[in-house]
C-alpha atoms as a PDB file:
ATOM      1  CA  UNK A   1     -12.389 -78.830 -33.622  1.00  0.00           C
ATOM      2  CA  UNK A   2     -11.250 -78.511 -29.715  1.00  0.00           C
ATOM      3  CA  UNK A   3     -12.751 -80.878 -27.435  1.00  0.00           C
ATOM      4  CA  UNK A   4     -15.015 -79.953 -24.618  1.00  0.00           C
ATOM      5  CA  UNK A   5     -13.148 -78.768 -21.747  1.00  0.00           C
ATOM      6  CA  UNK A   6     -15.010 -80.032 -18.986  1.00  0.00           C
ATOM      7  CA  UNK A   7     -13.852 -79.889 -15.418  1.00  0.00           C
ATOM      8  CA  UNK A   8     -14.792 -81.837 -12.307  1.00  0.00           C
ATOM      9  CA  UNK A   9     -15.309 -79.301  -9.311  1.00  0.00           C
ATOM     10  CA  UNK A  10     -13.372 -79.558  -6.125  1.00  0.00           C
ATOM     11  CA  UNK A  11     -16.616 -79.945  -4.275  1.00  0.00           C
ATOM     12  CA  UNK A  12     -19.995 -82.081  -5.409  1.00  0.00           C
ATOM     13  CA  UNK A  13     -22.769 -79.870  -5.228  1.00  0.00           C
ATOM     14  CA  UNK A  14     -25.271 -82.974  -5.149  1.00  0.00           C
ATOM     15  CA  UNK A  15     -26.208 -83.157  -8.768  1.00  0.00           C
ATOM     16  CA  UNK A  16     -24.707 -83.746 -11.970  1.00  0.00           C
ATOM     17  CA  UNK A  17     -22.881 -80.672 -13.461  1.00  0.00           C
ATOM     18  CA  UNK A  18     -19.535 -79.880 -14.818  1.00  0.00           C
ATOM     19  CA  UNK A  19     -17.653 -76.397 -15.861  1.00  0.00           C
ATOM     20  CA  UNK A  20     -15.983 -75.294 -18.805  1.00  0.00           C
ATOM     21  CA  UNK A  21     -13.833 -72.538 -17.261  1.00  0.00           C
ATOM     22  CA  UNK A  22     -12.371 -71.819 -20.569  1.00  0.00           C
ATOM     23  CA  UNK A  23     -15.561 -70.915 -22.520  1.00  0.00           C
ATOM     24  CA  UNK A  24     -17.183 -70.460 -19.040  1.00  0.00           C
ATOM     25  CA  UNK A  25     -20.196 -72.697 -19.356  1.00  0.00           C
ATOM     26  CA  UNK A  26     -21.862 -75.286 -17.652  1.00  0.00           C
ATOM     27  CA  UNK A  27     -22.405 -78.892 -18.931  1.00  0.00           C
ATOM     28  CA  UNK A  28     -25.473 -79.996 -17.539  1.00  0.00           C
ATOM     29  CA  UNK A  29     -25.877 -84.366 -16.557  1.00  0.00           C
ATOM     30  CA  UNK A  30     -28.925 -86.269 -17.842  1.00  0.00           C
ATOM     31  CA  UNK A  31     -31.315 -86.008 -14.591  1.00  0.00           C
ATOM     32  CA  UNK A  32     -30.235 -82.148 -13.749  1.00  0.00           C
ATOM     33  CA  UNK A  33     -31.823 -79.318 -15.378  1.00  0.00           C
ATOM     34  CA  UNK A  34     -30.554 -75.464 -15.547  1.00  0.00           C
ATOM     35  CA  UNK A  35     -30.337 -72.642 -18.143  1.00  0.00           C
ATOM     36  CA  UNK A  36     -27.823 -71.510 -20.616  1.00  0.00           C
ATOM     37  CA  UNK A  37     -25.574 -68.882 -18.770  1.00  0.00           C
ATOM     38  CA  UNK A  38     -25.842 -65.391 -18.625  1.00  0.00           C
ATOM     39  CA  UNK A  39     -22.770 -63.721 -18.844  1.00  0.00           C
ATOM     40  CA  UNK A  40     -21.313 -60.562 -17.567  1.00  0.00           C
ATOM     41  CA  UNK A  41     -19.205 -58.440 -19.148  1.00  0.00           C
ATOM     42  CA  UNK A  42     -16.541 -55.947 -18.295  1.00  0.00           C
ATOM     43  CA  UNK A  43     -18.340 -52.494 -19.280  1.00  0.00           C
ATOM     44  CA  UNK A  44     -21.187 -53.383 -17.085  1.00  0.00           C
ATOM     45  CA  UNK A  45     -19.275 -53.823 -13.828  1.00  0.00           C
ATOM     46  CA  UNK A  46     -17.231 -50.418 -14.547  1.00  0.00           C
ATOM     47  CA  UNK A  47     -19.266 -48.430 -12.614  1.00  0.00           C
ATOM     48  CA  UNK A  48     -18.476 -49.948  -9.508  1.00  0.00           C
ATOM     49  CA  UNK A  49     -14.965 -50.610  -9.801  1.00  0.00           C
ATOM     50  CA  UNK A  50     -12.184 -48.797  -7.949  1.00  0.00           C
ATOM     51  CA  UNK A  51     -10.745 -48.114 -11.027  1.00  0.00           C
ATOM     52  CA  UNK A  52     -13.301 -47.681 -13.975  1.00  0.00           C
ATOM     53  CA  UNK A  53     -10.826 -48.014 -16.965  1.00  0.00           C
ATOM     54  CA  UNK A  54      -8.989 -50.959 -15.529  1.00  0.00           C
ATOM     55  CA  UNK A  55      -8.430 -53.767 -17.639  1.00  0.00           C
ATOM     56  CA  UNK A  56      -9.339 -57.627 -17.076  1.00  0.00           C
ATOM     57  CA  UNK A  57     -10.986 -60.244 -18.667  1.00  0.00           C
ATOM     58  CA  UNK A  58     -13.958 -59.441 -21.232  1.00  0.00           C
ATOM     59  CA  UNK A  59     -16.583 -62.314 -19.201  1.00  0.00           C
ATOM     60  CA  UNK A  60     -15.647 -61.520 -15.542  1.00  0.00           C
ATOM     61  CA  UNK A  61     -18.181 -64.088 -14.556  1.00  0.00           C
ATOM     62  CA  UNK A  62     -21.496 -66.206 -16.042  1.00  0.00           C
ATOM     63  CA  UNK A  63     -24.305 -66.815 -13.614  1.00  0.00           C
ATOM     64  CA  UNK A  64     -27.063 -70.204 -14.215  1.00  0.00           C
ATOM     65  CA  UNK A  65     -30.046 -69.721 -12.045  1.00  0.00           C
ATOM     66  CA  UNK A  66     -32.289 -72.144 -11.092  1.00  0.00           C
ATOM     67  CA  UNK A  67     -30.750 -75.568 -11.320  1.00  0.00           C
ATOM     68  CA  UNK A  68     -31.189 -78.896  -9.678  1.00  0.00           C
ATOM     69  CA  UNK A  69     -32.073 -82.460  -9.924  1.00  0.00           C
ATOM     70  CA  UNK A  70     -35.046 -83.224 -12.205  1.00  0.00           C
ATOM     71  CA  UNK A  71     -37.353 -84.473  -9.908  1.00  0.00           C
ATOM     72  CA  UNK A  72     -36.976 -82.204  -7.584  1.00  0.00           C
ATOM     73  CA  UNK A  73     -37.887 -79.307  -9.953  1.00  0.00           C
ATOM     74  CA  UNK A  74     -41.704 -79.010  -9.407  1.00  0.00           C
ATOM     75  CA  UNK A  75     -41.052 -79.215  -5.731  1.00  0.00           C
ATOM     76  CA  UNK A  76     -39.014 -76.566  -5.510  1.00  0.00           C
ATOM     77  CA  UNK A  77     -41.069 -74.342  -7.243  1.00  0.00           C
ATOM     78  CA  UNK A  78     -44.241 -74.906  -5.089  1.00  0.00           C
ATOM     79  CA  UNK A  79     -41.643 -73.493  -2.273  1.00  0.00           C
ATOM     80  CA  UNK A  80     -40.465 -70.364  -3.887  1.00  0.00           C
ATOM     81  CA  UNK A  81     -36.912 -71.807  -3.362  1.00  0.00           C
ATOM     82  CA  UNK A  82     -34.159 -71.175  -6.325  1.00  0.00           C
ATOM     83  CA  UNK A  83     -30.765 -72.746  -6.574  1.00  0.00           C
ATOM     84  CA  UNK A  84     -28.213 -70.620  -8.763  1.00  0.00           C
ATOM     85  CA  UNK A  85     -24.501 -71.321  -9.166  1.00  0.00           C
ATOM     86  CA  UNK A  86     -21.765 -69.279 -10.407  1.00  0.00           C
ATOM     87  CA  UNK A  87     -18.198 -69.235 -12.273  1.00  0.00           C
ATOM     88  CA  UNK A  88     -15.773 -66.451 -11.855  1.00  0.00           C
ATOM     89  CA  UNK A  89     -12.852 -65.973 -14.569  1.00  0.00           C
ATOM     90  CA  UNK A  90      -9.234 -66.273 -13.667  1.00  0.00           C
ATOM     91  CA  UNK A  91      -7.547 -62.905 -13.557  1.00  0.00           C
ATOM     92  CA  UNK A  92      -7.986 -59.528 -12.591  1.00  0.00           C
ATOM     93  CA  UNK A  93      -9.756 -55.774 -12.822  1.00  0.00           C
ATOM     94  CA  UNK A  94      -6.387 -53.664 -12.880  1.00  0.00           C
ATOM     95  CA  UNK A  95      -5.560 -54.185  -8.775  1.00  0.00           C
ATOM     96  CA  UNK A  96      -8.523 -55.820  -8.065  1.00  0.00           C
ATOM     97  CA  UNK A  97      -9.405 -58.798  -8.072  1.00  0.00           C
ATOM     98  CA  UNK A  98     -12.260 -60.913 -10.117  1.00  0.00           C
ATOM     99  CA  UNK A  99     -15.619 -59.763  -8.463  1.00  0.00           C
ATOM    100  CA  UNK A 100     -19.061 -59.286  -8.439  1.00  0.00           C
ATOM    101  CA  UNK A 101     -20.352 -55.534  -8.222  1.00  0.00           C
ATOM    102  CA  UNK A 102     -21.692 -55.464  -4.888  1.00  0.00           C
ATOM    103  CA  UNK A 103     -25.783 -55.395  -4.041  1.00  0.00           C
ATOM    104  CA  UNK A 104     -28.782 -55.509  -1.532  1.00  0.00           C
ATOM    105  CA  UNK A 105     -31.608 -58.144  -2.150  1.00  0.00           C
ATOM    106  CA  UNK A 106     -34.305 -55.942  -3.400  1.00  0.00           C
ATOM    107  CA  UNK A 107     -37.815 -56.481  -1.805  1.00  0.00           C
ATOM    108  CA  UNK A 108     -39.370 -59.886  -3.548  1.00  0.00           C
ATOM    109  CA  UNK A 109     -43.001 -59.504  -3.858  1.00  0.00           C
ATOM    110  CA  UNK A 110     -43.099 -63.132  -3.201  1.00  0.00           C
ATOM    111  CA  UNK A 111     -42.786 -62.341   1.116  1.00  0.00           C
ATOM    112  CA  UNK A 112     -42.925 -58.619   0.708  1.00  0.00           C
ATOM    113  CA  UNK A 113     -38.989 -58.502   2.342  1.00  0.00           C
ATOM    114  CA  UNK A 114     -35.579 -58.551   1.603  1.00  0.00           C
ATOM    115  CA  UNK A 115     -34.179 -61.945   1.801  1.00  0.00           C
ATOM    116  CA  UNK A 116     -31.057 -64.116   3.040  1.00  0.00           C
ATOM    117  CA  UNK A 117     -29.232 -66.215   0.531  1.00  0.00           C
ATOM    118  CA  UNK A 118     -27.202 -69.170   1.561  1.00  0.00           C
ATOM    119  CA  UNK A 119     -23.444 -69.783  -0.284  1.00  0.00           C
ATOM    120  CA  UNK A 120     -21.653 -72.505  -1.189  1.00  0.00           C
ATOM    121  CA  UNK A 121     -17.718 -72.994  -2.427  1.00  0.00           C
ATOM    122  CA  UNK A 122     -17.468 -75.394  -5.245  1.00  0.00           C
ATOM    123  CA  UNK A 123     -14.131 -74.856  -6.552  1.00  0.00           C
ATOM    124  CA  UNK A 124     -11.481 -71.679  -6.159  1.00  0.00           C
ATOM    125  CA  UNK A 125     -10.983 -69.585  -3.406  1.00  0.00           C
ATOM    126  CA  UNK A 126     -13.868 -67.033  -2.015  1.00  0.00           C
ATOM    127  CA  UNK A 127     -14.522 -63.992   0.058  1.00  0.00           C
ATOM    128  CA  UNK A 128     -18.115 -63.076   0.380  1.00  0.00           C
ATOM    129  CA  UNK A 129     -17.723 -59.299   1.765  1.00  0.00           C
ATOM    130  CA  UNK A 130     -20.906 -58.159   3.764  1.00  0.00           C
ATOM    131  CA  UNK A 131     -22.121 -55.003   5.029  1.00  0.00           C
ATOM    132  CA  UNK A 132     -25.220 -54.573   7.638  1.00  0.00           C
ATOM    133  CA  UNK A 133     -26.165 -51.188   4.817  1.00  0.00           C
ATOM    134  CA  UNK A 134     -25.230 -48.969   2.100  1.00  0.00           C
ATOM    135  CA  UNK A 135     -26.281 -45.970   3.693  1.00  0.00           C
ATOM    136  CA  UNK A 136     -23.256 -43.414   4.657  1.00  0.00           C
ATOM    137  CA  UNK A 137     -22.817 -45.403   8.472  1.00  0.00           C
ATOM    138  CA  UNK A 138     -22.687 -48.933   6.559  1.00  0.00           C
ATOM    139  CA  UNK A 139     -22.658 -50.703   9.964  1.00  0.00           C
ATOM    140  CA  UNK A 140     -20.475 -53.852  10.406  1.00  0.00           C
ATOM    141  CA  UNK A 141     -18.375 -54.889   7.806  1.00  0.00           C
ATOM    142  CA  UNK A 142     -17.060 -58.797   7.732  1.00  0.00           C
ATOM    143  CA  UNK A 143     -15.027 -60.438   4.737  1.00  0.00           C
ATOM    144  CA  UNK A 144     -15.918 -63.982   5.126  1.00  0.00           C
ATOM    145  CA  UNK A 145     -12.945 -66.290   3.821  1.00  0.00           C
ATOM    146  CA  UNK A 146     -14.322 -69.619   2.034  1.00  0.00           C
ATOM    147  CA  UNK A 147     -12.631 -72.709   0.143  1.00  0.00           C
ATOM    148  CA  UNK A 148     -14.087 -75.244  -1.260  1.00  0.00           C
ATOM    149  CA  UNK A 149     -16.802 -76.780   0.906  1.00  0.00           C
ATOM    150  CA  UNK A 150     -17.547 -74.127   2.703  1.00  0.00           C
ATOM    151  CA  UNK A 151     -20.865 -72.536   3.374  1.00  0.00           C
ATOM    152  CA  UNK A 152     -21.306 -68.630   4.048  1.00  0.00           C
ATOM    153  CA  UNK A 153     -24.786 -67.111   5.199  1.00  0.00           C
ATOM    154  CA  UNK A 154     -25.884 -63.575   4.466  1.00  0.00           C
ATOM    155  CA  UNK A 155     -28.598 -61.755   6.293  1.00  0.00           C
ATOM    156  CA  UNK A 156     -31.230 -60.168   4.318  1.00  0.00           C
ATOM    157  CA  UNK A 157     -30.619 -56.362   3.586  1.00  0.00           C
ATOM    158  CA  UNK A 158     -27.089 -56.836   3.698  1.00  0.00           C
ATOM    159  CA  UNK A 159     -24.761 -55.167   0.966  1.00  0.00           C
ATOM    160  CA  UNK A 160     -22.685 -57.983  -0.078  1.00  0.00           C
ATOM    161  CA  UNK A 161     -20.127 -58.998  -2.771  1.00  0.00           C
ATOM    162  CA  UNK A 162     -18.761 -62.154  -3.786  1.00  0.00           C
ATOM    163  CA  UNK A 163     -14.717 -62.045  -4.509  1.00  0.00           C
ATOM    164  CA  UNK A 164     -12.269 -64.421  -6.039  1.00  0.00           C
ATOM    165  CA  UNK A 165      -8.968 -64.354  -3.909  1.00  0.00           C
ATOM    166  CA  UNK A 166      -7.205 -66.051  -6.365  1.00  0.00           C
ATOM    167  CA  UNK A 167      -6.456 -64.558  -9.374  1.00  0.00           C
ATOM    168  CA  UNK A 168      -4.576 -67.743 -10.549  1.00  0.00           C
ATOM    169  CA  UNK A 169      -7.402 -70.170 -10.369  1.00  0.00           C
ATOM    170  CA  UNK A 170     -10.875 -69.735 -11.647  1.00  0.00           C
ATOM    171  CA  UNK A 171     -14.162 -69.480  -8.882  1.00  0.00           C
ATOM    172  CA  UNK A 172     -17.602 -71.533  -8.750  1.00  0.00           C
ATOM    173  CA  UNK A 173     -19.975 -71.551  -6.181  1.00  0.00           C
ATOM    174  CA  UNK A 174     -23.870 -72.045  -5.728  1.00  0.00           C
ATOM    175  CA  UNK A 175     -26.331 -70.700  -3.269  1.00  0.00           C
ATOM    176  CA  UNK A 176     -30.164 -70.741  -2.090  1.00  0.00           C
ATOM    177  CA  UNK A 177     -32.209 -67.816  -3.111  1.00  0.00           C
ATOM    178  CA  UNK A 178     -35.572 -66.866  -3.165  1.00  0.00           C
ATOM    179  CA  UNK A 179     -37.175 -67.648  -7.333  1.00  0.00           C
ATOM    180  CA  UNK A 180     -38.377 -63.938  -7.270  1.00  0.00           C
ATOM    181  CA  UNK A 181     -34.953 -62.621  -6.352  1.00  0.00           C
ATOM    182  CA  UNK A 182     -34.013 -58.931  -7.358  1.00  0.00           C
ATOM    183  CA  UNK A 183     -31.174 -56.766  -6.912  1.00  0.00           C
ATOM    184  CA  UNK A 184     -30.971 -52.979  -5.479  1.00  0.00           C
ATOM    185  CA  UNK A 185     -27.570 -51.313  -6.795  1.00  0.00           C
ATOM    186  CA  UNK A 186     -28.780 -47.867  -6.254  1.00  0.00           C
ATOM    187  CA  UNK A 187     -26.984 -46.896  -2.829  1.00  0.00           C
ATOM    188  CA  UNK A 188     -24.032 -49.106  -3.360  1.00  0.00           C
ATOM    189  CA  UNK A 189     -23.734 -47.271  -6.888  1.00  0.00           C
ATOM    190  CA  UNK A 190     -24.294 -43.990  -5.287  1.00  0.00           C
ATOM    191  CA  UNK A 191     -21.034 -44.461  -2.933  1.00  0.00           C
ATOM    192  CA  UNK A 192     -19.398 -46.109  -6.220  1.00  0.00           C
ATOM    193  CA  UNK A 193     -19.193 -49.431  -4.948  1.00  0.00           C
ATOM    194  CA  UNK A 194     -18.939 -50.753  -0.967  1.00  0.00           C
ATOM    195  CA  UNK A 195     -17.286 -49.842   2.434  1.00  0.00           C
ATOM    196  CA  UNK A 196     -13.990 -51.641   1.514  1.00  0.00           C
ATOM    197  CA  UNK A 197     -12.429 -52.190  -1.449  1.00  0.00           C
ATOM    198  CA  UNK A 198     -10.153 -55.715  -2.182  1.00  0.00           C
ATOM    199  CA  UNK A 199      -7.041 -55.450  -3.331  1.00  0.00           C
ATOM    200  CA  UNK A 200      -4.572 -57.561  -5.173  1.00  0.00           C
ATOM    201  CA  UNK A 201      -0.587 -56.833  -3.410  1.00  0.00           C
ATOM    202  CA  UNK A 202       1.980 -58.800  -3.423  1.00  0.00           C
ATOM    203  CA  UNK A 203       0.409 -61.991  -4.075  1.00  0.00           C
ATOM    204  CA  UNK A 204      -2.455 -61.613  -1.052  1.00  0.00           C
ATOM    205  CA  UNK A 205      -5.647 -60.150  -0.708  1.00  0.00           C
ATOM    206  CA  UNK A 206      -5.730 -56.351   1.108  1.00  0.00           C
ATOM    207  CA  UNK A 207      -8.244 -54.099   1.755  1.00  0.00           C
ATOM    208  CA  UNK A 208      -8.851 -50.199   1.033  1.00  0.00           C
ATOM    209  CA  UNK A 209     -11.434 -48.289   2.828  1.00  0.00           C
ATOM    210  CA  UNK A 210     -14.031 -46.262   0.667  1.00  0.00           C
ATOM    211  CA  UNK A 211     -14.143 -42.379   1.565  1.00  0.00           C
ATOM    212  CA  UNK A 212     -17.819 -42.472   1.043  1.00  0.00           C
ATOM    213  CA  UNK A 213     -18.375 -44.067   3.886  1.00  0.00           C
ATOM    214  CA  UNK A 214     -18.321 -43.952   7.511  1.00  0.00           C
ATOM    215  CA  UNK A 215     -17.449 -47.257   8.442  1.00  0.00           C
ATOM    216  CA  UNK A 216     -16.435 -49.807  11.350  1.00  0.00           C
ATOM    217  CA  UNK A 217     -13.450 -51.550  10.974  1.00  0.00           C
ATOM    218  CA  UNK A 218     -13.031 -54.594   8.572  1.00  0.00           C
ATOM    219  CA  UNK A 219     -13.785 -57.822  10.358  1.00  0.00           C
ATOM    220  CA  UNK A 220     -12.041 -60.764   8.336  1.00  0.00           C
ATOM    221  CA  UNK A 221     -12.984 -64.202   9.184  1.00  0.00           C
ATOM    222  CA  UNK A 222     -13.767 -68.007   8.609  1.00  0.00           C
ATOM    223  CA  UNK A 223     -17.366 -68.898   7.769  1.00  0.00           C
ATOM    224  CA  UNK A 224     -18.839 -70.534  11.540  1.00  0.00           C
ATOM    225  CA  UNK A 225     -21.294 -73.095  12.261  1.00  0.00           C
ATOM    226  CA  UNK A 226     -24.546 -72.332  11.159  1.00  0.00           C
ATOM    227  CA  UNK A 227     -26.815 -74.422  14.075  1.00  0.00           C
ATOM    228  CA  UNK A 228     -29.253 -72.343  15.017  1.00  0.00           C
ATOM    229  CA  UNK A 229     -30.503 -72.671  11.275  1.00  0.00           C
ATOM    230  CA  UNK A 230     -29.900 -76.158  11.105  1.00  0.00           C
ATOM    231  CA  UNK A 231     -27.489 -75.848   8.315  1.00  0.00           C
ATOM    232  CA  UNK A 232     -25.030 -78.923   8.288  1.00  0.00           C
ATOM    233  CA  UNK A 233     -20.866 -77.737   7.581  1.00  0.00           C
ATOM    234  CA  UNK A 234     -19.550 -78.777   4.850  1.00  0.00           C
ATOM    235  CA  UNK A 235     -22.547 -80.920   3.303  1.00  0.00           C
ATOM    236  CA  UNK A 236     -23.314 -79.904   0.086  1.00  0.00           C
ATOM    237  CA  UNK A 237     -26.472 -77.698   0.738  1.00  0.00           C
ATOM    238  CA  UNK A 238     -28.386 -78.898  -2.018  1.00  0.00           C
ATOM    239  CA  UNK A 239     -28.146 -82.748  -0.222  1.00  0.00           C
ATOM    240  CA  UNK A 240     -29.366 -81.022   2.949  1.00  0.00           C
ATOM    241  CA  UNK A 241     -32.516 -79.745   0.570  1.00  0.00           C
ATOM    242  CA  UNK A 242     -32.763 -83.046  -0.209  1.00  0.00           C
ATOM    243  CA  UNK A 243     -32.548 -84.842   3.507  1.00  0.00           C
ATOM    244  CA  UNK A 244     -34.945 -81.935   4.806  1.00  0.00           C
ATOM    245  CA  UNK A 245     -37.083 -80.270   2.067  1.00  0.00           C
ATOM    246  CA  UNK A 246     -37.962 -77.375   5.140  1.00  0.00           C
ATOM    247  CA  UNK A 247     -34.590 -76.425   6.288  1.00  0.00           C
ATOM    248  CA  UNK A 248     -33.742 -73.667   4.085  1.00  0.00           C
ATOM    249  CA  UNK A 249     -37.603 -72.223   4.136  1.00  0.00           C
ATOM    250  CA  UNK A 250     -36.296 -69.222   5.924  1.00  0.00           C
ATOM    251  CA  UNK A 251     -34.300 -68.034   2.536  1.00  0.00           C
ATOM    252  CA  UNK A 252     -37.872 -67.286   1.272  1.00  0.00           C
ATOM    253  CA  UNK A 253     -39.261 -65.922   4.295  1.00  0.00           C
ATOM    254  CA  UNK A 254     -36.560 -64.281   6.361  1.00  0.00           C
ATOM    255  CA  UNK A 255     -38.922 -62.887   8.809  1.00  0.00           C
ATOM    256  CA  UNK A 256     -40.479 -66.725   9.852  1.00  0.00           C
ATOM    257  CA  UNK A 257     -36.610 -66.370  11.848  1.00  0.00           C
ATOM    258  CA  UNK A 258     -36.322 -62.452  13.101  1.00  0.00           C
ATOM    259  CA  UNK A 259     -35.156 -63.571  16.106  1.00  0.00           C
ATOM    260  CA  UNK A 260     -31.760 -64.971  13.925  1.00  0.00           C
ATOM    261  CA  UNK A 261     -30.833 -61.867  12.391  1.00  0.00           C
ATOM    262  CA  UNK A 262     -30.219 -59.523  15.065  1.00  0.00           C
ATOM    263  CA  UNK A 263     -26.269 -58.710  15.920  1.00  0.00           C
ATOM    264  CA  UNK A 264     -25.588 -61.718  13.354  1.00  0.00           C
ATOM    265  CA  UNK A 265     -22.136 -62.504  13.046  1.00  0.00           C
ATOM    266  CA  UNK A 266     -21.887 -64.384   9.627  1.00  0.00           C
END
């Protein structure tokens, strides 16, 4: 029988957890709770690939929601505040590369609103591509560059992917979410996927605009300085819960900040 192949991540995320990138799994430590994965599959994600019939790897990625230290569990449920982390596959989808499929927060029903969610880079190489809609005049379109460390903010009602730029290495990452978090596909479907699409050439990361919609030119960038939410750079945001229990209270009530989202720059 194989032995476990557990990983240490290039960045601690605050709690105990290790990755099986080969069987794509999480290994959870004694005081840290969190789910079995949920995996998703190829077929699924067709629809909003470039190419629909493109080959790649059966699990693209396998998402754990709600995880975190043990005793902070009840806590963070009184606040409506959700901590989910990622893995991404090595590889590729045909020309692109590994990727999620590209969504708006739906409403939650917990604050009646779409809401923010906050990243984090464990391990891999990241692009978090945002849009300000999915309508037919999408707005500005960034492609935030992140390594490990790194934290990337996105504005609620933003269409948004997450991308692996790295089709060599595998891709983890957590983020703050809302607990009631949903996801609307139905616009970025209807324009078969977002404004830009990322491709794999010669080694590097390019981009392709989408026909379907009338957008501004590609902004591509490092994550900045997140002050005026009091978000710390590169300390693990789950430590930051920890040091201030109220400082990511705006993920589940975007509105409490209005004043922060207009003309953000991410």
């Amino acid at each position: 029988m194989c032995a476990e192949m557990k990983e240490t991540l290039s960045f601690d995320p605050g709690f105990a957890i290790e990755v099986d990138f080969e069987k794509m799994v999480y290994h959870y430590g004694q005081d840290t709770f969190g789910p079995i994965v949920e995996r998703r599959m190829l077929d699924s994600i067709r629809p909003s690939l470039m190419d629909p019939t493109c080959t790649g790897p059966d699990v693209v990625y396998a998402i754990a929601m709600d995880v975190g230290q043990t005793k902070d569990r009840e806590e963070l449920i009184r606040r409506n505040l959700l901590y989910g982390t990622v893995l991404y596959a090595k590889g590729r989808l045909g020309d692109e590369p590994i990727r999620s499929q590209g969504h708006i927060h739906a409403v939650s029903a917990s604050c009646n609103e779409s809401t923010p969610e906050v990243y984090e880079i464990w391990s891999g190489k990241a692009v978090i591509y945002m849009q300000e809609s999915a309508k037919d005049r999408c707005g500005r379109c960034f492609a935030v560059e992140g390594l490990p460390g790194d934290i990337i903010l996105v504005p609620p009602g933003w269409a948004h992917a997450t991308i692996s730029a790295d089709p060599d290495q595998p891709l983890a990452f957590g983020a703050w979410c809302v607990r009631d978090y949903g996801f609307d596909y139905k616009d970025v479907r209807a324009h078969r996927g977002l404004a830009y699409f990322p491709i794999l050439a010669d080694g590097k990361l390019q981009w392709r605009h989408n026909p379907a919609y009338d957008a501004e030119p590609l902004i591509v960038k490092r994550p900045r300085v997140y002050s005026e939410f009091g978000i710390e750079p590169s300390v693990a945001i789950y430590r930051q819960y920890e040091k201030d229990h109220d400082r990511f209270m705006f993920v589940v009530k975007a509105s409490n900040v209005k004043e922060q989202w207009e003309n953000f720059i991410p």
